[in-house]
PDB file of N, CA and C in Angstrom:
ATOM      1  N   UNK A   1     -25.384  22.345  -2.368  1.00  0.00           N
ATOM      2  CA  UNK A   1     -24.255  22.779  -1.584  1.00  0.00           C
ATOM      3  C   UNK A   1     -24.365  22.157  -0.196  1.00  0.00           C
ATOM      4  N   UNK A   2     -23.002  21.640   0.042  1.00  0.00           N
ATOM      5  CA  UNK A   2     -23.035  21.061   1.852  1.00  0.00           C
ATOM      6  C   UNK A   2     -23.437  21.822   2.782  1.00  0.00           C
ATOM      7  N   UNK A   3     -23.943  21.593   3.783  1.00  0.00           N
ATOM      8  CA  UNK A   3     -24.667  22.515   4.520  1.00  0.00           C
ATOM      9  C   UNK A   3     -23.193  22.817   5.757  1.00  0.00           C
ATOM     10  N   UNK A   4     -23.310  23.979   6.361  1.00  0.00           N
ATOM     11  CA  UNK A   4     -21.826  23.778   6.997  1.00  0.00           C
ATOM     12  C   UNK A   4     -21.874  23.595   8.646  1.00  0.00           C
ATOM     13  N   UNK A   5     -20.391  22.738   9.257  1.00  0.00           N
ATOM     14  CA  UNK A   5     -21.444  22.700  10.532  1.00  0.00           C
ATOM     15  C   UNK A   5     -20.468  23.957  12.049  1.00  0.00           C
ATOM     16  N   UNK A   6     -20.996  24.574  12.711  1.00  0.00           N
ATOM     17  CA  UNK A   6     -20.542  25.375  13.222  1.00  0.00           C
ATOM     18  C   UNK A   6     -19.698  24.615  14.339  1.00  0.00           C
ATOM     19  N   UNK A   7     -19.805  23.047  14.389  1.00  0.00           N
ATOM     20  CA  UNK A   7     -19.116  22.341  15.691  1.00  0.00           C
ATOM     21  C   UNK A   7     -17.681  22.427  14.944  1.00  0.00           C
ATOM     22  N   UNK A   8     -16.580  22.971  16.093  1.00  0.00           N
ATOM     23  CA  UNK A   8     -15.105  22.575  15.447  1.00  0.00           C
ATOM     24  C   UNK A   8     -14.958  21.164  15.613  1.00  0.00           C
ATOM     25  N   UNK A   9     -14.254  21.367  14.543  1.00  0.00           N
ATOM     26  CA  UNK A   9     -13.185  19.613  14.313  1.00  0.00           C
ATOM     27  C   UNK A   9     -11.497  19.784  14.188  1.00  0.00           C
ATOM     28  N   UNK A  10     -11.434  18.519  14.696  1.00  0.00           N
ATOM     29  CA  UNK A  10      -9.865  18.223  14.536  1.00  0.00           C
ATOM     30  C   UNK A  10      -9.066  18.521  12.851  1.00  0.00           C
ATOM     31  N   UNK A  11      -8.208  18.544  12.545  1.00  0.00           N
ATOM     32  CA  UNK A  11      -7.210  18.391  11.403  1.00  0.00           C
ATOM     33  C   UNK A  11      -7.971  16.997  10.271  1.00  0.00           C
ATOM     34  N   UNK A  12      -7.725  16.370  11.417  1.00  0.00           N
ATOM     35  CA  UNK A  12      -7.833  14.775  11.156  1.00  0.00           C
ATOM     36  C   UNK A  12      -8.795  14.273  10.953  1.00  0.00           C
ATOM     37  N   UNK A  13     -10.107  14.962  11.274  1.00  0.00           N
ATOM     38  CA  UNK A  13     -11.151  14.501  10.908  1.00  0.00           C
ATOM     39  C   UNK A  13     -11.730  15.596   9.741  1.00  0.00           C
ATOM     40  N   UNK A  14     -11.421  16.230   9.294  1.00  0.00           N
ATOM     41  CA  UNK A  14     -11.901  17.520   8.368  1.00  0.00           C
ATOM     42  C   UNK A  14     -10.985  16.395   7.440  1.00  0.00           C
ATOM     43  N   UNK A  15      -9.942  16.044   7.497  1.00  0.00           N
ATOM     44  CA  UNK A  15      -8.571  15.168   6.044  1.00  0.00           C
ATOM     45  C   UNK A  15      -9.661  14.310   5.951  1.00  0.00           C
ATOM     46  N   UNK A  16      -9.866  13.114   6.970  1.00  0.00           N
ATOM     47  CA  UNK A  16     -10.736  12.068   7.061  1.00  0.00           C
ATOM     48  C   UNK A  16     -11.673  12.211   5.765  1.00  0.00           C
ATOM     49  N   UNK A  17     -13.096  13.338   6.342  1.00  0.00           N
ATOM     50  CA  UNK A  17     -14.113  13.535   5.807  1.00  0.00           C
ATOM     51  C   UNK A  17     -14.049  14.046   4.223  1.00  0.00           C
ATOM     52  N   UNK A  18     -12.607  14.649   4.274  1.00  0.00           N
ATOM     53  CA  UNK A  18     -12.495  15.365   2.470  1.00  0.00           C
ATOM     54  C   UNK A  18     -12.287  14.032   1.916  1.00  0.00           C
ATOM     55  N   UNK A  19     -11.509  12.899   2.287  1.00  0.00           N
ATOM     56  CA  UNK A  19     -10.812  11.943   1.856  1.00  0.00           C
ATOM     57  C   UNK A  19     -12.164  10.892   1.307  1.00  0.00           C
ATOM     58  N   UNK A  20     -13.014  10.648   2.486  1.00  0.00           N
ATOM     59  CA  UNK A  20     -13.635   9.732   2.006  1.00  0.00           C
ATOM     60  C   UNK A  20     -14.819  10.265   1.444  1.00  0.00           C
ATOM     61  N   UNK A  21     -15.205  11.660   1.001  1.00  0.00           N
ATOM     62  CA  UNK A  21     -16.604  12.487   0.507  1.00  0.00           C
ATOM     63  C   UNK A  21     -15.750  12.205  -1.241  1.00  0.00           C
ATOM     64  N   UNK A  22     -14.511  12.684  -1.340  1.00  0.00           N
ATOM     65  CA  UNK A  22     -14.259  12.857  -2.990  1.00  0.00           C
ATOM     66  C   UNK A  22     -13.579  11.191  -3.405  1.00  0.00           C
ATOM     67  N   UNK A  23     -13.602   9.865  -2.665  1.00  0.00           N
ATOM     68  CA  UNK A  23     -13.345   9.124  -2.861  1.00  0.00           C
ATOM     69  C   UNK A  23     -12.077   8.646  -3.296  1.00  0.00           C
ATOM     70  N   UNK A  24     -11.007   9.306  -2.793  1.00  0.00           N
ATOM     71  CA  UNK A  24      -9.592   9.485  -2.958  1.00  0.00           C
ATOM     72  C   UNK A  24      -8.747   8.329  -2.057  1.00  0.00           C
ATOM     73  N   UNK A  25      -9.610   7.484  -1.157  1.00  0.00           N
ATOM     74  CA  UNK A  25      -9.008   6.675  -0.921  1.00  0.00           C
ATOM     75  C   UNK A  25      -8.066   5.158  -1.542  1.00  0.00           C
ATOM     76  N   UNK A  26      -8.683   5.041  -2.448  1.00  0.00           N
ATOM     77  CA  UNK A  26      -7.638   4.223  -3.183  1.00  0.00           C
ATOM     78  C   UNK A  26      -6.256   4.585  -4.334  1.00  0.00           C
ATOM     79  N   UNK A  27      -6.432   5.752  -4.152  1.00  0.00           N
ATOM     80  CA  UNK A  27      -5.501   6.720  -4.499  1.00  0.00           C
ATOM     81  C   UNK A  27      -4.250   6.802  -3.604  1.00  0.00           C
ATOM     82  N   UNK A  28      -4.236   7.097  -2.362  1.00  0.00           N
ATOM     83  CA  UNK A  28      -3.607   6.828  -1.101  1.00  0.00           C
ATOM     84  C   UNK A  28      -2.762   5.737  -0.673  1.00  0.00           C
ATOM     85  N   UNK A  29      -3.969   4.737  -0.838  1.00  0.00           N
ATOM     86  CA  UNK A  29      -3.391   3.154  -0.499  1.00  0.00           C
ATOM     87  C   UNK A  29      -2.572   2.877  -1.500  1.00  0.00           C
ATOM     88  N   UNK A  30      -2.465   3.106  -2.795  1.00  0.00           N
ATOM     89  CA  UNK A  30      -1.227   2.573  -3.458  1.00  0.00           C
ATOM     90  C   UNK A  30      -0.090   3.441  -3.468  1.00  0.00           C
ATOM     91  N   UNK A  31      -0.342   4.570  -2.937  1.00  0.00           N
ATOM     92  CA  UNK A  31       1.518   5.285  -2.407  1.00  0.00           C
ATOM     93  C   UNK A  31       1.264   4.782  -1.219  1.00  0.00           C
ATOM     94  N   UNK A  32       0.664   4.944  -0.646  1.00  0.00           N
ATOM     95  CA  UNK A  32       1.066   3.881   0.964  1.00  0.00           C
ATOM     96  C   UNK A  32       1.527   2.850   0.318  1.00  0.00           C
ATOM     97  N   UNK A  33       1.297   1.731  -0.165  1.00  0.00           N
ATOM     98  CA  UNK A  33       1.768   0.175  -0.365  1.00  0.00           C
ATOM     99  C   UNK A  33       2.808   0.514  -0.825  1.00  0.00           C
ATOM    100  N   UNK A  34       3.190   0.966  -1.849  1.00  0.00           N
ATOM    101  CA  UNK A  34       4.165   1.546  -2.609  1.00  0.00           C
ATOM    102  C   UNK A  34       5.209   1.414  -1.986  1.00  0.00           C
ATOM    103  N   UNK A  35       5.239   2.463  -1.291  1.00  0.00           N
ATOM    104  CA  UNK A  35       6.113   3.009  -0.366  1.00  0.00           C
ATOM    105  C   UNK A  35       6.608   1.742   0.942  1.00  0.00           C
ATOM    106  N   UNK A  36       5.463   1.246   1.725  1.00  0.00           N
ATOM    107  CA  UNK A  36       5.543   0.250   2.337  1.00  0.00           C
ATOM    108  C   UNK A  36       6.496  -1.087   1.741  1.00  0.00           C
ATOM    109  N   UNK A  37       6.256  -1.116   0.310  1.00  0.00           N
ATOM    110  CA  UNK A  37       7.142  -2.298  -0.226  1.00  0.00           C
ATOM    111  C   UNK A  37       8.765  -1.692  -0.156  1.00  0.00           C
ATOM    112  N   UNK A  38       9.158  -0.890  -0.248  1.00  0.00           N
ATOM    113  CA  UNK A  38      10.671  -0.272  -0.148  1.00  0.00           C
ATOM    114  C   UNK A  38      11.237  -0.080   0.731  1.00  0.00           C
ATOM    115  N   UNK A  39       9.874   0.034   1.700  1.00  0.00           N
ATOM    116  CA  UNK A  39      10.472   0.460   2.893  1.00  0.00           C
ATOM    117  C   UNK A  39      10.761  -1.772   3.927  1.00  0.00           C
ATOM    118  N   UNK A  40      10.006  -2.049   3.433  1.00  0.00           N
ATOM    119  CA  UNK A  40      10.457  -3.351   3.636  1.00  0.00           C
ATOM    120  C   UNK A  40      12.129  -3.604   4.058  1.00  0.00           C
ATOM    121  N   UNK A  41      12.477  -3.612   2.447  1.00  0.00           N
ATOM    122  CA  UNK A  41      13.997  -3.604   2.312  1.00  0.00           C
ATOM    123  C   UNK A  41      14.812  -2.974   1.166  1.00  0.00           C
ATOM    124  N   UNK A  42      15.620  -2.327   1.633  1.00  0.00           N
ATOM    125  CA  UNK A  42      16.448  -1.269   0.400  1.00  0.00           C
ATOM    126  C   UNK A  42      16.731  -1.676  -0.887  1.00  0.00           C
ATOM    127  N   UNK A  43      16.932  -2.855  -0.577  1.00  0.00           N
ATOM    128  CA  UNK A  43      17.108  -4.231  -2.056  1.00  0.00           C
ATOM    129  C   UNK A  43      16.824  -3.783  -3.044  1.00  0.00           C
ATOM    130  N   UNK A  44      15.184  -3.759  -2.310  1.00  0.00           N
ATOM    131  CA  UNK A  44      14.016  -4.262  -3.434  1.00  0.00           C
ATOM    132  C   UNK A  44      13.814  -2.903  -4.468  1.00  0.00           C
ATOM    133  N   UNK A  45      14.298  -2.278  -3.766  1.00  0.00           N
ATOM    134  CA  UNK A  45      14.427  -0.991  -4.628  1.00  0.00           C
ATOM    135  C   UNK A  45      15.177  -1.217  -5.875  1.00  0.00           C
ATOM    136  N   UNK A  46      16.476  -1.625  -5.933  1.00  0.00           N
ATOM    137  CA  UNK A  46      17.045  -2.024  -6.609  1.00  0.00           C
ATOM    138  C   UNK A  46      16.752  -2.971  -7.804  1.00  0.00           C
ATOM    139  N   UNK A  47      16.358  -4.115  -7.338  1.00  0.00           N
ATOM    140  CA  UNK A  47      15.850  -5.489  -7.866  1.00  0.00           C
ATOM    141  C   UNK A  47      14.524  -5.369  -8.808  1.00  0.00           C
ATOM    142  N   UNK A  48      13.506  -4.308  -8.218  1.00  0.00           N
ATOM    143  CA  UNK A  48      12.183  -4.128  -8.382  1.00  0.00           C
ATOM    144  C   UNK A  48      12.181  -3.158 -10.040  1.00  0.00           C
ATOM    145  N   UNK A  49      11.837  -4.038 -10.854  1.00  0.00           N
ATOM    146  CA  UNK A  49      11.312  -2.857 -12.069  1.00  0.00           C
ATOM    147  C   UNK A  49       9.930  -2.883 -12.306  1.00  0.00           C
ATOM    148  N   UNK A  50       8.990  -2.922 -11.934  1.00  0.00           N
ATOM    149  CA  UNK A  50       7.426  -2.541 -12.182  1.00  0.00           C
ATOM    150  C   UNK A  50       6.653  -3.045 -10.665  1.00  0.00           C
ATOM    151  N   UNK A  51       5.924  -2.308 -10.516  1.00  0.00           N
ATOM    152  CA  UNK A  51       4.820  -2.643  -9.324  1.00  0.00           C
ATOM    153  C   UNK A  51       3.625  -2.123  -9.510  1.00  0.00           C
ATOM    154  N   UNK A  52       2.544  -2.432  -9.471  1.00  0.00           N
ATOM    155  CA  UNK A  52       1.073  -2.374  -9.323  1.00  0.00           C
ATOM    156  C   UNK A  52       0.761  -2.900  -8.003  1.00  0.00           C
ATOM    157  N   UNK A  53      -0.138  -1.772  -7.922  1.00  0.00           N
ATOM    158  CA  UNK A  53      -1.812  -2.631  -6.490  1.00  0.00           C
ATOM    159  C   UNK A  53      -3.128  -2.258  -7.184  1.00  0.00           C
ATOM    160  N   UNK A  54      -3.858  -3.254  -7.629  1.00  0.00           N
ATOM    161  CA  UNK A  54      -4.498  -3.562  -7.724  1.00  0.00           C
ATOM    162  C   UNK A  54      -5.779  -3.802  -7.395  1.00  0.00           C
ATOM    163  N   UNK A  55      -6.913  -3.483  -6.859  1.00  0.00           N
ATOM    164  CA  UNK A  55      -8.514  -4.606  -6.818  1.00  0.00           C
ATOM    165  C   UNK A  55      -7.582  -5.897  -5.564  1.00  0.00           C
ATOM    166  N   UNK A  56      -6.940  -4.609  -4.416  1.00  0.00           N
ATOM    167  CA  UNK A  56      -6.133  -5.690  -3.128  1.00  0.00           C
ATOM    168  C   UNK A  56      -5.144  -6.723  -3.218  1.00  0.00           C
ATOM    169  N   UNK A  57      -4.000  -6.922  -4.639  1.00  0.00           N
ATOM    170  CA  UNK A  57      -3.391  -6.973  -4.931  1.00  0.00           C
ATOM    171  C   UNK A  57      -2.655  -6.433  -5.423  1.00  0.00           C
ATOM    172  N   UNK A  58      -1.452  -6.833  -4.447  1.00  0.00           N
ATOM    173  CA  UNK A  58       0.088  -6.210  -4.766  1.00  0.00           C
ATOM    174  C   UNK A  58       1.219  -7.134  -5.969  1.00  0.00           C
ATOM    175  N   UNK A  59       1.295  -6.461  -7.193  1.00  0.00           N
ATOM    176  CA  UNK A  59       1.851  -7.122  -8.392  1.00  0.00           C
ATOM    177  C   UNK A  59       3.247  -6.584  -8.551  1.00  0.00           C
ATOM    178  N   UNK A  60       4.096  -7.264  -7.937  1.00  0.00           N
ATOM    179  CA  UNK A  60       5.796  -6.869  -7.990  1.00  0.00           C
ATOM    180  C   UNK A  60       6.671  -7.865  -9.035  1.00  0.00           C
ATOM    181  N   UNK A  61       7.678  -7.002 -10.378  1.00  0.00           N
ATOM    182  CA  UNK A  61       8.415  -7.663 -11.061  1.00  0.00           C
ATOM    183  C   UNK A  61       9.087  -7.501 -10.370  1.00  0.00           C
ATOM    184  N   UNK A  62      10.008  -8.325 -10.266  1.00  0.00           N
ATOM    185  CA  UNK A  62      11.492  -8.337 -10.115  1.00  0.00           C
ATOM    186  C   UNK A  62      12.426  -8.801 -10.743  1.00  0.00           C
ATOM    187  N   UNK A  63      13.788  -7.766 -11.260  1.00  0.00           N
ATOM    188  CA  UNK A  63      14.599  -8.371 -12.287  1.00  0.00           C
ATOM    189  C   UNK A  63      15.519  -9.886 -11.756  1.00  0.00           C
ATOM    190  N   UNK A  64      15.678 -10.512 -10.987  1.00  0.00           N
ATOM    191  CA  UNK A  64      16.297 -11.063 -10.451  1.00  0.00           C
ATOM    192  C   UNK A  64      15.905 -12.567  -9.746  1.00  0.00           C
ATOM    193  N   UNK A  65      15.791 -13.703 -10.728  1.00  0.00           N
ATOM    194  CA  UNK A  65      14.761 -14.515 -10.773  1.00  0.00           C
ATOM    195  C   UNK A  65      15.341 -15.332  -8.803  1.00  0.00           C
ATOM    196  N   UNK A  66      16.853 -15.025  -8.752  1.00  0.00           N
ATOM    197  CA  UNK A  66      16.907 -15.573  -7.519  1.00  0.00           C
ATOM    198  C   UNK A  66      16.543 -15.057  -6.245  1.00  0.00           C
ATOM    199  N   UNK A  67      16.219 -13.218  -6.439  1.00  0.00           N
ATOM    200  CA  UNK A  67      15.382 -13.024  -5.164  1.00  0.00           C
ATOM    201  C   UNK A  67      14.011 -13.214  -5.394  1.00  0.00           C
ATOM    202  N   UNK A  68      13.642 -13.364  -6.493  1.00  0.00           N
ATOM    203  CA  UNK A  68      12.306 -14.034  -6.920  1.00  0.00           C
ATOM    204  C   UNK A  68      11.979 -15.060  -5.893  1.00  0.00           C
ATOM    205  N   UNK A  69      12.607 -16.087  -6.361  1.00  0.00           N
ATOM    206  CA  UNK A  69      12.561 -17.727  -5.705  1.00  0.00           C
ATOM    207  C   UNK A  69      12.645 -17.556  -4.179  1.00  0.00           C
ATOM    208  N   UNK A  70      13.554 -16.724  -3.925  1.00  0.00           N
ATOM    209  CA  UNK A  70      13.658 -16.374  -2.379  1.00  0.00           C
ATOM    210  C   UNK A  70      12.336 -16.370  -1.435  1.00  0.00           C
ATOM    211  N   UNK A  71      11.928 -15.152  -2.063  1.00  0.00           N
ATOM    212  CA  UNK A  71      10.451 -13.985  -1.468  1.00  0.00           C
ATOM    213  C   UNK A  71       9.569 -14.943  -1.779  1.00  0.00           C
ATOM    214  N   UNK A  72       9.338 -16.039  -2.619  1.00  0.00           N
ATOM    215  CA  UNK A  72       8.181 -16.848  -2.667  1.00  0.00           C
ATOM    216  C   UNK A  72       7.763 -17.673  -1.189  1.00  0.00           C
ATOM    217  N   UNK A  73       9.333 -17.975  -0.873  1.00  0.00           N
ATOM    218  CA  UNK A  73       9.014 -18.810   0.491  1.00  0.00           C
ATOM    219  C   UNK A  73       8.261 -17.787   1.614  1.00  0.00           C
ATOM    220  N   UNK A  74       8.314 -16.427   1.553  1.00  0.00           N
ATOM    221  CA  UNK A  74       7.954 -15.564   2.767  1.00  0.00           C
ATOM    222  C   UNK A  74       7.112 -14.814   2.066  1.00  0.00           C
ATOM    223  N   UNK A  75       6.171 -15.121   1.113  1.00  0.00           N
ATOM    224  CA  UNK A  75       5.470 -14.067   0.419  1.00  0.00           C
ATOM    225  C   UNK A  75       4.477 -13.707   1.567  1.00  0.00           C
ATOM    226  N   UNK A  76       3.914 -14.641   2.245  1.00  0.00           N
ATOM    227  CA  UNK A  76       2.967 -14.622   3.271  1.00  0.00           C
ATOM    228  C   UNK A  76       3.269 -13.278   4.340  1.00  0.00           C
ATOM    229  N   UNK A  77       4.773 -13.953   4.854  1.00  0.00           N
ATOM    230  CA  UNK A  77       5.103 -12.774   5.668  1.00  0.00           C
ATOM    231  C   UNK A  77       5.375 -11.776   5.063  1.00  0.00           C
ATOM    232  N   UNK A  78       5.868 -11.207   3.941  1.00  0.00           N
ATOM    233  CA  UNK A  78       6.092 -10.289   3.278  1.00  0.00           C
ATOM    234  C   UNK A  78       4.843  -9.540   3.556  1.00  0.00           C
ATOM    235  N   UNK A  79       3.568  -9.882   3.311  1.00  0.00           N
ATOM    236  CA  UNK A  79       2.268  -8.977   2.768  1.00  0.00           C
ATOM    237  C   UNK A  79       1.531  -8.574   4.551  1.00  0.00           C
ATOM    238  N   UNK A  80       2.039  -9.854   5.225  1.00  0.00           N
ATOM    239  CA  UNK A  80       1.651  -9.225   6.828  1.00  0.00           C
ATOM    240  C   UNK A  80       2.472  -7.805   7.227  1.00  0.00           C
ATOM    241  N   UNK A  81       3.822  -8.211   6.811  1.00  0.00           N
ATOM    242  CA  UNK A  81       4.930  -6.787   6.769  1.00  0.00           C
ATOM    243  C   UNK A  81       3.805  -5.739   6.284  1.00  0.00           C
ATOM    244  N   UNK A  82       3.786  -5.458   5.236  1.00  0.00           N
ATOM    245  CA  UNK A  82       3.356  -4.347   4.973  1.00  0.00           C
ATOM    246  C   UNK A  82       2.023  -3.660   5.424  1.00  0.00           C
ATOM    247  N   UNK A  83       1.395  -4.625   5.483  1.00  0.00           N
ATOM    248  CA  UNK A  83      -0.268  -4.706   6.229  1.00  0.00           C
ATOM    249  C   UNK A  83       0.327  -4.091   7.250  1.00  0.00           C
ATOM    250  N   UNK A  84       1.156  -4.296   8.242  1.00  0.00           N
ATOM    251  CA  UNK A  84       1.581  -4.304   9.896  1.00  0.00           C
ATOM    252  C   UNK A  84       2.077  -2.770   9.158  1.00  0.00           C
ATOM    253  N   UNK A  85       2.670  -2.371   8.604  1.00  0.00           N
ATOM    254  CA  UNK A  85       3.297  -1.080   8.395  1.00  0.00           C
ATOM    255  C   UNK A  85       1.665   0.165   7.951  1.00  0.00           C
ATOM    256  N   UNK A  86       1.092  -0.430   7.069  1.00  0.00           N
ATOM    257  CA  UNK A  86       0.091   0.180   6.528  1.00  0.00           C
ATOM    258  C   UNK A  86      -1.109   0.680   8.224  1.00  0.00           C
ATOM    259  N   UNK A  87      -1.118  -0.218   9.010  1.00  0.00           N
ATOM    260  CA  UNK A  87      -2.015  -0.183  10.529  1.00  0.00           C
ATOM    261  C   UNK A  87      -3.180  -0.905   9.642  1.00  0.00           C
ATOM    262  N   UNK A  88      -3.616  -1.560   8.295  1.00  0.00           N
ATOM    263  CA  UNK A  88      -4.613  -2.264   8.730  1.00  0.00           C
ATOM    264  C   UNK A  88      -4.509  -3.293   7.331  1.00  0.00           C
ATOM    265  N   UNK A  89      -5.947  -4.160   7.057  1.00  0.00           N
ATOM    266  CA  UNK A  89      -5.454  -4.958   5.736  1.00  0.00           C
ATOM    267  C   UNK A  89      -5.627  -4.367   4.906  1.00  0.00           C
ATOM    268  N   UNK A  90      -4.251  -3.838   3.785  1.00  0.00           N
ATOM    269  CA  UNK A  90      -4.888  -3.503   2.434  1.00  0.00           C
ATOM    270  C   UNK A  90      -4.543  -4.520   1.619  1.00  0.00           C
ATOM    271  N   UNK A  91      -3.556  -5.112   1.612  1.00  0.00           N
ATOM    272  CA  UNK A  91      -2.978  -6.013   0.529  1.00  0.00           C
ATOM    273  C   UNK A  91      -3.497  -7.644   0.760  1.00  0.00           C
ATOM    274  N   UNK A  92      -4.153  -8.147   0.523  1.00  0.00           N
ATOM    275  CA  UNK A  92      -4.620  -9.305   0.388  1.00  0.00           C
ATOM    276  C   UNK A  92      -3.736 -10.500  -0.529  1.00  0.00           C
ATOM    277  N   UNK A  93      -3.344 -10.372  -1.664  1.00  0.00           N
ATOM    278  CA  UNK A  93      -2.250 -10.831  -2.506  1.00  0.00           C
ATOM    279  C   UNK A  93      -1.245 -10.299  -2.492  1.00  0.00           C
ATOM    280  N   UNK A  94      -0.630 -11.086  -2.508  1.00  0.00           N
ATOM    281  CA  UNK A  94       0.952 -10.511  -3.190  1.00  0.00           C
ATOM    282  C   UNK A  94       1.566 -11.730  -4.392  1.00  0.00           C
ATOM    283  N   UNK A  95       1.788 -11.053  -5.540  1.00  0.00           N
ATOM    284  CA  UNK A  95       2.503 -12.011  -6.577  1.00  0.00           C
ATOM    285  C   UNK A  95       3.412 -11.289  -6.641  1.00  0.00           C
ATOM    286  N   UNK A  96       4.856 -11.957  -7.142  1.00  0.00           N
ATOM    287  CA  UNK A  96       5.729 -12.290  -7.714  1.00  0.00           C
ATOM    288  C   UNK A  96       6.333 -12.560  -8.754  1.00  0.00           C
ATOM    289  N   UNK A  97       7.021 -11.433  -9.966  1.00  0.00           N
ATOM    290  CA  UNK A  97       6.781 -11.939 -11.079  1.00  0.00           C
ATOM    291  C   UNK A  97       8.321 -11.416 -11.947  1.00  0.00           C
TER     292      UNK A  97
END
């Protein structure tokens, strides 16, 4: 049993410490990314039928081979987008499919 400690803590660091003791963080990061990809652009909501994240890859179908072709030219910026939304790097890849 954890031993308990009588110093108070913040909200944020008690979430913190549950978060990273039961290893729930990659659990998180893919409704964060998730979410981060939609919130991009309303479109993609639309356009988008399957998404995975992955082992730091982000795996997006899209029905629509011409916003396909599009997003290839800005895939780069696309994945800084979301990184910049997320506050740090989670997504390392991004494909297109």
């Amino acid at each position: 049993m954890a031993k308990r400690s009588t110093d108070p803590i913040s909200i944020t660091e008690a979430l913190g410490e549950f978060v990273s003791e039961n290893k729930l963080q990659k659990g998180i990061d893919k409704v964060d990314v998730l979410s981060a990809w939609y919130a991009l652009n309303p479109a993609f909501e639309k356009y988008t039928t399957a998404i995975r994240f992955e082992k730091s890859t982000l795996i997006v179908n899209l029905n629509s081979s011409v916003l396909r072709e599009e997003l290839k030219y800005g895939k780069e910026q696309l994945r800084v987008k979301i990184n910049e939304t997320l506050q740090r790097e989670v997504v390392k890849e991004l494909v297109l499919r």
